[in-house]
PDB file of N, CA and C in Angstrom:
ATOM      1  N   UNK A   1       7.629   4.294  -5.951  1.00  0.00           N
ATOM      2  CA  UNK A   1       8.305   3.999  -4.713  1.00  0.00           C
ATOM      3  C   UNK A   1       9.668   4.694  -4.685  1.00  0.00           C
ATOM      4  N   UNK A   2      10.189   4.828  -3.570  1.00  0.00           N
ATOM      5  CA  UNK A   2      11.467   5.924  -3.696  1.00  0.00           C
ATOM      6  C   UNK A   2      12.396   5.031  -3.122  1.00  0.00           C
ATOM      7  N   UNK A   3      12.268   3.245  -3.077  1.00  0.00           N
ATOM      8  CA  UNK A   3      13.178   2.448  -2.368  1.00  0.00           C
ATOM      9  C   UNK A   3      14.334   2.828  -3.638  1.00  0.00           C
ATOM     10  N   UNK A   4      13.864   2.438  -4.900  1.00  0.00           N
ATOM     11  CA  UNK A   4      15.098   1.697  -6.411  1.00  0.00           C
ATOM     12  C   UNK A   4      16.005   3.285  -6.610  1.00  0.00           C
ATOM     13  N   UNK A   5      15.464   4.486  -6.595  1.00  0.00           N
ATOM     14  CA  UNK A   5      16.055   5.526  -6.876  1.00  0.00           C
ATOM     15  C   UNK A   5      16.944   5.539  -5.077  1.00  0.00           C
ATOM     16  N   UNK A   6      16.325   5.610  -4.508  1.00  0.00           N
ATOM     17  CA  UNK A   6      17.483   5.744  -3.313  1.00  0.00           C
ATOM     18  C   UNK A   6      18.396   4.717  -3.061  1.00  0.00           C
ATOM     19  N   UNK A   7      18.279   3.828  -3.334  1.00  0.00           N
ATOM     20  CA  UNK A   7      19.345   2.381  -3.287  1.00  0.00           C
ATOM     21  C   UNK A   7      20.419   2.588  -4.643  1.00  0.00           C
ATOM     22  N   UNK A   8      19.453   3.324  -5.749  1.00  0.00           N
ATOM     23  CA  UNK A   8      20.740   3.699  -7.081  1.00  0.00           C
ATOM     24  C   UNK A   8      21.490   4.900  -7.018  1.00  0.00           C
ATOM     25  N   UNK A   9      20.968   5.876  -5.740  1.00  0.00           N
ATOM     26  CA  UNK A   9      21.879   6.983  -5.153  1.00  0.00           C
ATOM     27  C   UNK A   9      21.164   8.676  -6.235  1.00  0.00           C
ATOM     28  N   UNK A  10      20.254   8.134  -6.343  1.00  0.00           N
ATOM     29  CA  UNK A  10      19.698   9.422  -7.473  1.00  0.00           C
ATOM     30  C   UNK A  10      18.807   9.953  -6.635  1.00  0.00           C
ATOM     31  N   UNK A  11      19.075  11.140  -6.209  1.00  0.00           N
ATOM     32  CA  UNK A  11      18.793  12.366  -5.661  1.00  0.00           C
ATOM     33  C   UNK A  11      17.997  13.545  -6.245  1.00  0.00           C
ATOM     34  N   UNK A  12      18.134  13.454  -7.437  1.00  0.00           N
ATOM     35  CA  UNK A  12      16.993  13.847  -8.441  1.00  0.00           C
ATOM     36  C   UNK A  12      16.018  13.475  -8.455  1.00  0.00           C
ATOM     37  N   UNK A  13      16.209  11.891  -8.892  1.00  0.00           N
ATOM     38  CA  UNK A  13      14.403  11.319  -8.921  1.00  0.00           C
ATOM     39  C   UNK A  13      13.584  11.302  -7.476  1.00  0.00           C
ATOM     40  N   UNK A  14      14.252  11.080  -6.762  1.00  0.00           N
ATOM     41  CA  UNK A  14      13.739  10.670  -4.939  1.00  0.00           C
ATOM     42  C   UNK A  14      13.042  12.466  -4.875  1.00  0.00           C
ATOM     43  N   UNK A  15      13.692  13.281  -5.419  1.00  0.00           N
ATOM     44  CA  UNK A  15      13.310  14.976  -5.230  1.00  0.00           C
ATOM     45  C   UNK A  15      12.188  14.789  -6.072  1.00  0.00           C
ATOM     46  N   UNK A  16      11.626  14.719  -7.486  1.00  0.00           N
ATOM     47  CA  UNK A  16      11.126  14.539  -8.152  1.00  0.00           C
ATOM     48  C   UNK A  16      10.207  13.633  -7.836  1.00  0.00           C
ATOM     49  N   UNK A  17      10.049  12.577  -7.402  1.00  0.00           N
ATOM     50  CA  UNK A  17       8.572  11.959  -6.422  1.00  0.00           C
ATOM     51  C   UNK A  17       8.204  12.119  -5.639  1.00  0.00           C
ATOM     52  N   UNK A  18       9.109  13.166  -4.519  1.00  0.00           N
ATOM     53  CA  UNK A  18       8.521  13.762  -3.116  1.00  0.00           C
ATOM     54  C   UNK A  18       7.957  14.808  -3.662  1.00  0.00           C
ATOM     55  N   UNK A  19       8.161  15.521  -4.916  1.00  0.00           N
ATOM     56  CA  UNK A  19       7.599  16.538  -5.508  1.00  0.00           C
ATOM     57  C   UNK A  19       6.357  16.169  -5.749  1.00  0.00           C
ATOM     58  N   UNK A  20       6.229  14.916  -6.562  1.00  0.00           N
ATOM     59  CA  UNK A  20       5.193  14.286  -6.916  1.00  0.00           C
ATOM     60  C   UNK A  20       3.446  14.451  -6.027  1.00  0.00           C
ATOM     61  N   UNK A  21       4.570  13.772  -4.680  1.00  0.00           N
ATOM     62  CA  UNK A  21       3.610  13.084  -3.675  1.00  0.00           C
ATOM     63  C   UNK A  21       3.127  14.967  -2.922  1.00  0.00           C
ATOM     64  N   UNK A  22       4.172  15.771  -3.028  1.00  0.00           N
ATOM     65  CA  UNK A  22       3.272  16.929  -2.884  1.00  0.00           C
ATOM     66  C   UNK A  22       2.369  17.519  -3.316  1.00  0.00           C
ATOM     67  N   UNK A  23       2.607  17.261  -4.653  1.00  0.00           N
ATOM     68  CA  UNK A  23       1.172  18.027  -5.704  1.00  0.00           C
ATOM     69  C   UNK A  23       0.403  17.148  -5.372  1.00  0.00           C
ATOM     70  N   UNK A  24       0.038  16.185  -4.928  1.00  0.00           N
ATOM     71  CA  UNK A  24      -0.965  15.662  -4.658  1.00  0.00           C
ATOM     72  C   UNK A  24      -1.685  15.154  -4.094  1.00  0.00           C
ATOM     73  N   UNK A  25      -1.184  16.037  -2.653  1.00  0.00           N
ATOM     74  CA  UNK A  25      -1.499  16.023  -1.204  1.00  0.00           C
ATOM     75  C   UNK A  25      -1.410  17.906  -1.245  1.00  0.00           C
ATOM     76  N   UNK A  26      -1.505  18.301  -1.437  1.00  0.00           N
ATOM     77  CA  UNK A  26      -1.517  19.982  -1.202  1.00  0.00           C
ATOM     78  C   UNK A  26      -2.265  20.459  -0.111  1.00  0.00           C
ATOM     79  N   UNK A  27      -2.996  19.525   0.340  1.00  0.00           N
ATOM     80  CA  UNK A  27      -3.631  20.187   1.609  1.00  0.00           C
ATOM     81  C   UNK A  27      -2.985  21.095   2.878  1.00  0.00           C
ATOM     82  N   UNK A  28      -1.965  20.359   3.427  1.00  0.00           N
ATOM     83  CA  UNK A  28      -1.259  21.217   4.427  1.00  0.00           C
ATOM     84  C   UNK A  28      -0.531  21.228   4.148  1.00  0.00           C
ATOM     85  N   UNK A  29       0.017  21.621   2.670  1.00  0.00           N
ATOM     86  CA  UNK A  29       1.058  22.426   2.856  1.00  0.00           C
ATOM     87  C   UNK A  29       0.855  23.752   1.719  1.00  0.00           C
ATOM     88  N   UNK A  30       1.902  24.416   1.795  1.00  0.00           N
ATOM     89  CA  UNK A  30       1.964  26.028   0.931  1.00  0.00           C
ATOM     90  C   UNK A  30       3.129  26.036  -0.048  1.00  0.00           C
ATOM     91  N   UNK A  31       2.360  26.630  -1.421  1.00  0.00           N
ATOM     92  CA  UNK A  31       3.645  26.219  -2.366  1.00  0.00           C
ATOM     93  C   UNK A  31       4.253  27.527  -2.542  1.00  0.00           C
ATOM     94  N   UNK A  32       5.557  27.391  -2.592  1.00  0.00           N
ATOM     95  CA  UNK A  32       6.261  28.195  -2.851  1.00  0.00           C
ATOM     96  C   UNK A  32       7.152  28.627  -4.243  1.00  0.00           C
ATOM     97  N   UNK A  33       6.786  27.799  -5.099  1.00  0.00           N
ATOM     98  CA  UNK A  33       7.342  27.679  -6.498  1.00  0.00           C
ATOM     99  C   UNK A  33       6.569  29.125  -7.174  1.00  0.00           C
ATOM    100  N   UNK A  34       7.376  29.581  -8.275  1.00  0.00           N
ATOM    101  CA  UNK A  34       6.644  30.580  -8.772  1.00  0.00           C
ATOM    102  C   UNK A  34       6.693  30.468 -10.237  1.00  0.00           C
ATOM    103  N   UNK A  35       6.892  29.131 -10.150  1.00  0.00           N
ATOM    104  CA  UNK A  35       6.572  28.644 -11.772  1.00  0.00           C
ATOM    105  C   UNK A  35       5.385  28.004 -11.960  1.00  0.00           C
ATOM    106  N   UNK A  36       4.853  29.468 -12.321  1.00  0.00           N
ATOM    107  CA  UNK A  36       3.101  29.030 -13.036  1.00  0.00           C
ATOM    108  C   UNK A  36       2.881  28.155 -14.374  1.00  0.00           C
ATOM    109  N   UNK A  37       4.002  28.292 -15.405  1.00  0.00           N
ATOM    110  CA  UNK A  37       4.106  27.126 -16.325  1.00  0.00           C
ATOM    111  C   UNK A  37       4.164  25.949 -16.262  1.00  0.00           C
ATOM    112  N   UNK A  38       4.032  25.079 -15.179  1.00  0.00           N
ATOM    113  CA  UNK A  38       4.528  24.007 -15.106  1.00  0.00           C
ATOM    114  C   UNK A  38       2.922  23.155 -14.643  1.00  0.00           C
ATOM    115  N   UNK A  39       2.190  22.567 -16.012  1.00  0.00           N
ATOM    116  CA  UNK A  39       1.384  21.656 -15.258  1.00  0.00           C
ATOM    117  C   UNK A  39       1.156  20.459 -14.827  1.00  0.00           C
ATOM    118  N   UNK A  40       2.549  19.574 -15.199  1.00  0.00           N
ATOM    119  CA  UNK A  40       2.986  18.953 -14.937  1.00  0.00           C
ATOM    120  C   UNK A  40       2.705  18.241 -13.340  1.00  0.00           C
ATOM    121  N   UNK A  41       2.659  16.795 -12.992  1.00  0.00           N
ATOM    122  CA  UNK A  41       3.231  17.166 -11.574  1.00  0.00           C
ATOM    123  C   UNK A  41       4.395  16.186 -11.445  1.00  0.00           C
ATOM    124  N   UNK A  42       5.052  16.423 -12.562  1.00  0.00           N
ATOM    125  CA  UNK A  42       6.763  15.611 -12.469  1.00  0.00           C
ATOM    126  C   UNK A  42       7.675  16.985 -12.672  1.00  0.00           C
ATOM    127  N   UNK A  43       7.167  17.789 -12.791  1.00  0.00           N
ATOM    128  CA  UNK A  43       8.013  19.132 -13.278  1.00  0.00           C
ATOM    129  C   UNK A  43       9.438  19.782 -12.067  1.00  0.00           C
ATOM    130  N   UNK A  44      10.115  20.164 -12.480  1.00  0.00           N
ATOM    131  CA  UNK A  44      10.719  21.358 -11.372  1.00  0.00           C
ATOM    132  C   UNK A  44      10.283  21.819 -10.222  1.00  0.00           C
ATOM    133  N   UNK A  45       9.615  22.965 -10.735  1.00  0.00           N
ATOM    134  CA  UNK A  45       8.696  23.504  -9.688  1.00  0.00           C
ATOM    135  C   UNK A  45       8.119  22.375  -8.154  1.00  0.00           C
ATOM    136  N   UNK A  46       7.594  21.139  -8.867  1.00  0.00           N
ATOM    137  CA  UNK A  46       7.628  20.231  -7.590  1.00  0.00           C
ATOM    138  C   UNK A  46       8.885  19.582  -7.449  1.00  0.00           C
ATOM    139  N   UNK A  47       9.880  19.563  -7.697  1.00  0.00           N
ATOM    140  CA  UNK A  47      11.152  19.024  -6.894  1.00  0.00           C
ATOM    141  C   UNK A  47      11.859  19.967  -6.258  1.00  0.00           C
ATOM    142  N   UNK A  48      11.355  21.533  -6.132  1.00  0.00           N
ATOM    143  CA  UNK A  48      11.741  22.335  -5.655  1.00  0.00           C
ATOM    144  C   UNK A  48      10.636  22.408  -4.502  1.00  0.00           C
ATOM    145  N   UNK A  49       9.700  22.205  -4.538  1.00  0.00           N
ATOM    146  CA  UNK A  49       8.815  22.166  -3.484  1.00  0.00           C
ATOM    147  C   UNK A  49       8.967  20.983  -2.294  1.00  0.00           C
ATOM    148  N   UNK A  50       9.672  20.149  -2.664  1.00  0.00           N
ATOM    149  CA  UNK A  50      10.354  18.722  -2.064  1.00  0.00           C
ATOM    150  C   UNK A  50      11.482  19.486  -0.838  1.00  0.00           C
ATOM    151  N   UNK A  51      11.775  20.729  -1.033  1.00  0.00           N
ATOM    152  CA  UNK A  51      13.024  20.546  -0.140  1.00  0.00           C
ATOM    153  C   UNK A  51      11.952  21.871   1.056  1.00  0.00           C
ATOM    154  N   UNK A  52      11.203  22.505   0.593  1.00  0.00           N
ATOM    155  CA  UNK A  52      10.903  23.864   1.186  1.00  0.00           C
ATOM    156  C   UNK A  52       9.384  23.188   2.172  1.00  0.00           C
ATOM    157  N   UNK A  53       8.633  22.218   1.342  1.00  0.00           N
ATOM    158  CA  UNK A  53       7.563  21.744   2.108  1.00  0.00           C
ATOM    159  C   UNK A  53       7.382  20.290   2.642  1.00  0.00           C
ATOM    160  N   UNK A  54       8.007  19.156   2.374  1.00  0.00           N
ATOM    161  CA  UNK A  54       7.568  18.048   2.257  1.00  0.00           C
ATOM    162  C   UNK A  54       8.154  17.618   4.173  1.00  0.00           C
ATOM    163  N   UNK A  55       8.506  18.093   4.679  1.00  0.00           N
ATOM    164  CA  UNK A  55       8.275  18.037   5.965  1.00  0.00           C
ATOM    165  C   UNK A  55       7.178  18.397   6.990  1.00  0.00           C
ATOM    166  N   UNK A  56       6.078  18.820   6.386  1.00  0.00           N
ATOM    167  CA  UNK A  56       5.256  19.581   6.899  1.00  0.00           C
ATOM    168  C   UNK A  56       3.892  18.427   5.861  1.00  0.00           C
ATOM    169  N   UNK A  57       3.851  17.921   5.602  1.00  0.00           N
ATOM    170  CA  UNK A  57       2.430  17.454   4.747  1.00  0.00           C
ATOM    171  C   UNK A  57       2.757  15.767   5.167  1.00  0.00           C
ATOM    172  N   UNK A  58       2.152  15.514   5.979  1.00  0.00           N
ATOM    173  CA  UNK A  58       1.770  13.616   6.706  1.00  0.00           C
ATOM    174  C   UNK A  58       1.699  12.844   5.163  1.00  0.00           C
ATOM    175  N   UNK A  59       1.226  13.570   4.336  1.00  0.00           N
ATOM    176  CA  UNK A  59       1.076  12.054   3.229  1.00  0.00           C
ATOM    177  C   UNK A  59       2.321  11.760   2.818  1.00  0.00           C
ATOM    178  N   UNK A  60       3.168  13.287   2.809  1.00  0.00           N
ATOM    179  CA  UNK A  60       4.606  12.706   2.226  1.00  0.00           C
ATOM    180  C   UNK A  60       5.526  12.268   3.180  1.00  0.00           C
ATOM    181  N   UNK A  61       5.150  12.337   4.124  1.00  0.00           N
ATOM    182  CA  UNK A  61       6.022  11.582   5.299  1.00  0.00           C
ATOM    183  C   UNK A  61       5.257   9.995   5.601  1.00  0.00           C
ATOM    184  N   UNK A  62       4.141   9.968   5.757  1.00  0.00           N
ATOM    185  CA  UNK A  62       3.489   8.287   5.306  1.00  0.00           C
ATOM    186  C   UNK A  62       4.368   7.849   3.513  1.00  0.00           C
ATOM    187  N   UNK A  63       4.435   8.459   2.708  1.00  0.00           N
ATOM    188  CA  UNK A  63       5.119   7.884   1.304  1.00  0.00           C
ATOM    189  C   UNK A  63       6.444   7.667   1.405  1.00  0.00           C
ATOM    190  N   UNK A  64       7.122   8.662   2.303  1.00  0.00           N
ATOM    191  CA  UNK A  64       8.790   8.270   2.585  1.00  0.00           C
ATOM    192  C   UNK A  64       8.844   7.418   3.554  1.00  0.00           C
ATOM    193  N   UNK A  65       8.233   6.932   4.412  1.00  0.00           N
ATOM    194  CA  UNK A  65       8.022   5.736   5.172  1.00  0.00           C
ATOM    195  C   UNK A  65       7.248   4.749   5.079  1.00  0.00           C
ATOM    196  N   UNK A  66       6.664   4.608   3.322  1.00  0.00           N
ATOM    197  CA  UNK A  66       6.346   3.621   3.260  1.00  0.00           C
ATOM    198  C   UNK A  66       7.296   2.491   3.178  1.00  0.00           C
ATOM    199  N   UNK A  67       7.006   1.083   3.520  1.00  0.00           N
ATOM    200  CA  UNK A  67       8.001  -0.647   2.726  1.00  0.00           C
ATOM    201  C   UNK A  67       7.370  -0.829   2.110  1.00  0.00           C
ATOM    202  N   UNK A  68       8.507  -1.879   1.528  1.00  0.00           N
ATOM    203  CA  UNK A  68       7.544  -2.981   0.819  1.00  0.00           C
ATOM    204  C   UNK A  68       7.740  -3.906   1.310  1.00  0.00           C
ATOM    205  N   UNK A  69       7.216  -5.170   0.389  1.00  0.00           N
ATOM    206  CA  UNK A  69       6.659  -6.567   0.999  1.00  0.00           C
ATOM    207  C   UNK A  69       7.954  -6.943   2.296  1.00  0.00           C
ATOM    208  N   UNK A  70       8.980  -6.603   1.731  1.00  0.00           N
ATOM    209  CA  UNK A  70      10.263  -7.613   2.823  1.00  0.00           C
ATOM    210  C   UNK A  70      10.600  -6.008   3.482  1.00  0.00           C
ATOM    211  N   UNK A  71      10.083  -5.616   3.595  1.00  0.00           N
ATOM    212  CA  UNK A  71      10.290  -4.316   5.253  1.00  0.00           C
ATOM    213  C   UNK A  71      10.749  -2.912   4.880  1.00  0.00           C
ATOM    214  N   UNK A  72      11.440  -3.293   3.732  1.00  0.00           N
ATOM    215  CA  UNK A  72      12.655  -1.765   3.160  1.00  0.00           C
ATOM    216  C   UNK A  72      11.539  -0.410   2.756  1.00  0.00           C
ATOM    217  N   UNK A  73      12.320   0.627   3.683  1.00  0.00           N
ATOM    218  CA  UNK A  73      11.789   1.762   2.758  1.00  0.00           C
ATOM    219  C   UNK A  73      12.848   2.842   2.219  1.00  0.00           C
ATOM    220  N   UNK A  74      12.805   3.655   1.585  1.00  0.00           N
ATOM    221  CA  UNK A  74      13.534   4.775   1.255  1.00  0.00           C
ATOM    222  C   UNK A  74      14.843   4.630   1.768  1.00  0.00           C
ATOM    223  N   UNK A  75      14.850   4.759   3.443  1.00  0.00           N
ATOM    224  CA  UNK A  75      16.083   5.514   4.355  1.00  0.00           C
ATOM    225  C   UNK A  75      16.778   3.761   4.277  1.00  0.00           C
ATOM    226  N   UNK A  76      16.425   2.756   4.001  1.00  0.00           N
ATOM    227  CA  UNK A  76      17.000   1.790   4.208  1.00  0.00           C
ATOM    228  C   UNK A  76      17.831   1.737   3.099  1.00  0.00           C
ATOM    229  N   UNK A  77      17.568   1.600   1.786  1.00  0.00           N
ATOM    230  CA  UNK A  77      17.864   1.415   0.467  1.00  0.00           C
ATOM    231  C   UNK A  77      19.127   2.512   0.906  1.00  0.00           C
ATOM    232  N   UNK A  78      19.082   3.630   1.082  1.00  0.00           N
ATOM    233  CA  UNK A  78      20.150   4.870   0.724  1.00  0.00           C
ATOM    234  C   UNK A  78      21.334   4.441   1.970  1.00  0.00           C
ATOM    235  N   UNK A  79      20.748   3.815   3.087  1.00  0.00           N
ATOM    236  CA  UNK A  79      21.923   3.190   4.031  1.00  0.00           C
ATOM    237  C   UNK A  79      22.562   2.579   3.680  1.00  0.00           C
ATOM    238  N   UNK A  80      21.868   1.089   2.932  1.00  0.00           N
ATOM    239  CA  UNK A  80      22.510   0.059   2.843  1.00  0.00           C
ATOM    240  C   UNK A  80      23.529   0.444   1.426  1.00  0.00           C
ATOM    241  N   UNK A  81      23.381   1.274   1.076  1.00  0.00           N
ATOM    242  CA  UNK A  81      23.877   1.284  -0.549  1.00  0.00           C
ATOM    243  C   UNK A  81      24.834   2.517  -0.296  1.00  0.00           C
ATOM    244  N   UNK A  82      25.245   3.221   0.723  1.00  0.00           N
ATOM    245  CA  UNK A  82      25.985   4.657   1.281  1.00  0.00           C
ATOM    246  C   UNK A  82      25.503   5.592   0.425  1.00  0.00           C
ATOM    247  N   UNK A  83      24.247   6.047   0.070  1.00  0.00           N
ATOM    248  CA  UNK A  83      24.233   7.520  -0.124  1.00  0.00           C
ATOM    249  C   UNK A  83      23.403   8.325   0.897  1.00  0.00           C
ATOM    250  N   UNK A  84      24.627   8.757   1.425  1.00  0.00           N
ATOM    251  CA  UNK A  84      24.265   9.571   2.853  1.00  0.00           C
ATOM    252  C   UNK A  84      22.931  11.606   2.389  1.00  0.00           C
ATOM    253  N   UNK A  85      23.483  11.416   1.099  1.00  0.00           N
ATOM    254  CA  UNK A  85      23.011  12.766   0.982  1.00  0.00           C
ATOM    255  C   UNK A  85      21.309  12.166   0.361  1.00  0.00           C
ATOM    256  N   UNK A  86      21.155  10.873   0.045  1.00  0.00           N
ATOM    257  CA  UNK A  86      19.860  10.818   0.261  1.00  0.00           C
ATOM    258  C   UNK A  86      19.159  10.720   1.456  1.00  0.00           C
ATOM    259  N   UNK A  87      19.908  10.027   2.573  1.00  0.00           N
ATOM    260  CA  UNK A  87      19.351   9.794   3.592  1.00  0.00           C
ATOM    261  C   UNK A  87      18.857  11.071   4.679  1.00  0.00           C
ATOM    262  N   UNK A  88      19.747  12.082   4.213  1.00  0.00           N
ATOM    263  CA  UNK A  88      20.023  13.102   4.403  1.00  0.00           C
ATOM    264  C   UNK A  88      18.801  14.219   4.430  1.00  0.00           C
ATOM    265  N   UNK A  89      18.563  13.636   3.149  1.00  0.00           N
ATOM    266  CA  UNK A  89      17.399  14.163   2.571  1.00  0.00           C
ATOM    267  C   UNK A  89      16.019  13.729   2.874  1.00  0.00           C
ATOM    268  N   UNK A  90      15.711  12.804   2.433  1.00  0.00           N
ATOM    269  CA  UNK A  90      14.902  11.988   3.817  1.00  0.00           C
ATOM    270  C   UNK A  90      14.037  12.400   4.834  1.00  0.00           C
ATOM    271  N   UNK A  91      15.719  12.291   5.931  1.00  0.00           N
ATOM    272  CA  UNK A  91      15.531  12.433   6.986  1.00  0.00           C
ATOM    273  C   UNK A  91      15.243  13.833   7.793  1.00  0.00           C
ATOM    274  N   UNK A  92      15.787  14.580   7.255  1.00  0.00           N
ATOM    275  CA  UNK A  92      15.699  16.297   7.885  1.00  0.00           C
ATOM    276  C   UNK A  92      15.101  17.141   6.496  1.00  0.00           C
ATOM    277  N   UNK A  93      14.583  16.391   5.561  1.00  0.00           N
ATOM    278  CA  UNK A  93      13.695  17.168   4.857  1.00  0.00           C
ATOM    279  C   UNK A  93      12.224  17.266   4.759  1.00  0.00           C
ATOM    280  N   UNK A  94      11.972  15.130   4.581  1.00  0.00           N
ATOM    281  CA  UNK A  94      10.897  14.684   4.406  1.00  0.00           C
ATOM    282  C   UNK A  94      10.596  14.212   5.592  1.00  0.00           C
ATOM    283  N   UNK A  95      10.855  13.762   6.647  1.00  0.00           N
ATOM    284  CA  UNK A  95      10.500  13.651   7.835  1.00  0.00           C
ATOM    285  C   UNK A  95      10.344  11.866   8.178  1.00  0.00           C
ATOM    286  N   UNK A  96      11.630  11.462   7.161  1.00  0.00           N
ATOM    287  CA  UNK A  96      11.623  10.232   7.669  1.00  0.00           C
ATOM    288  C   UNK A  96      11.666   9.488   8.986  1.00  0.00           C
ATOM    289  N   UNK A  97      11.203   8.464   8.884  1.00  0.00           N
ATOM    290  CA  UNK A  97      11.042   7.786  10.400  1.00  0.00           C
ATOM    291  C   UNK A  97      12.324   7.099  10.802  1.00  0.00           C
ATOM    292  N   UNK A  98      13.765   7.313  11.264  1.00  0.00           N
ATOM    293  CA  UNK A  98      14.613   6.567  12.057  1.00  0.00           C
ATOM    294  C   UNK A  98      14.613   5.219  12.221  1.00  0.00           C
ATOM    295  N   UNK A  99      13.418   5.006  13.007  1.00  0.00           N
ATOM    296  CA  UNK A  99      12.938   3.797  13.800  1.00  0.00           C
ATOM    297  C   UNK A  99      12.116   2.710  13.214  1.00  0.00           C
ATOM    298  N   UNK A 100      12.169   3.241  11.549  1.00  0.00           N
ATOM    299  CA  UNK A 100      11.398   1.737  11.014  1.00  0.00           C
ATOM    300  C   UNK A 100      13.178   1.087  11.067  1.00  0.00           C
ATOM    301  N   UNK A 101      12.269  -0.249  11.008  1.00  0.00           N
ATOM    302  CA  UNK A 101      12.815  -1.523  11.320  1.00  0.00           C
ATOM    303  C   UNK A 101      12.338  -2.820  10.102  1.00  0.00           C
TER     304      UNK A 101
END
């Protein structure tokens, strides 16, 4: 879940599971990493793929807008806690939703 890393202001890990959630949705989208070493799918190469594709692939925009049980997702945690450069991220990268509530 990307609520505990965005509420603790880590911008790394939140990159690093949108990376995640790309390798493993690859369908619509196109990778652009050119690190063939990496088979990983916690590696680099997918947290670099987090900023170039994850606006463009629905599963990772359904995963950054997922809650949990009491409503919170991602963009809430990084509000309520001020880290704007996650929300940031989020929002005009991953294609967070505004309007959850």
């Amino acid at each position: 879940s990307l609520l505990a890393p965005s509420m603790e202001g880590n911008l790394d890990e939140v990159k690093r599971l949108v990376g995640i959630a790309i390798a493993n949705n690859p369908s619509t989208t196109s990778s652009t990493s050119t690190n063939d070493n990496n088979d990983e799918n916690d590696g680099p190469a997918n947290a670099n793929n987090a900023n170039a594709a994850a606006n463009t692939n629905p599963a990772v925009s359904a995963y950054v807008n997922a809650v949990d049980p009491s409503g919170n997702a991602a963009i809430h945690g990084a509000t309520f806690s001020g880290h704007l450069s996650i929300l940031q991220f989020l929002v005009e990268t991953c294609g967070a939703d505004l309007r959850l509530t």
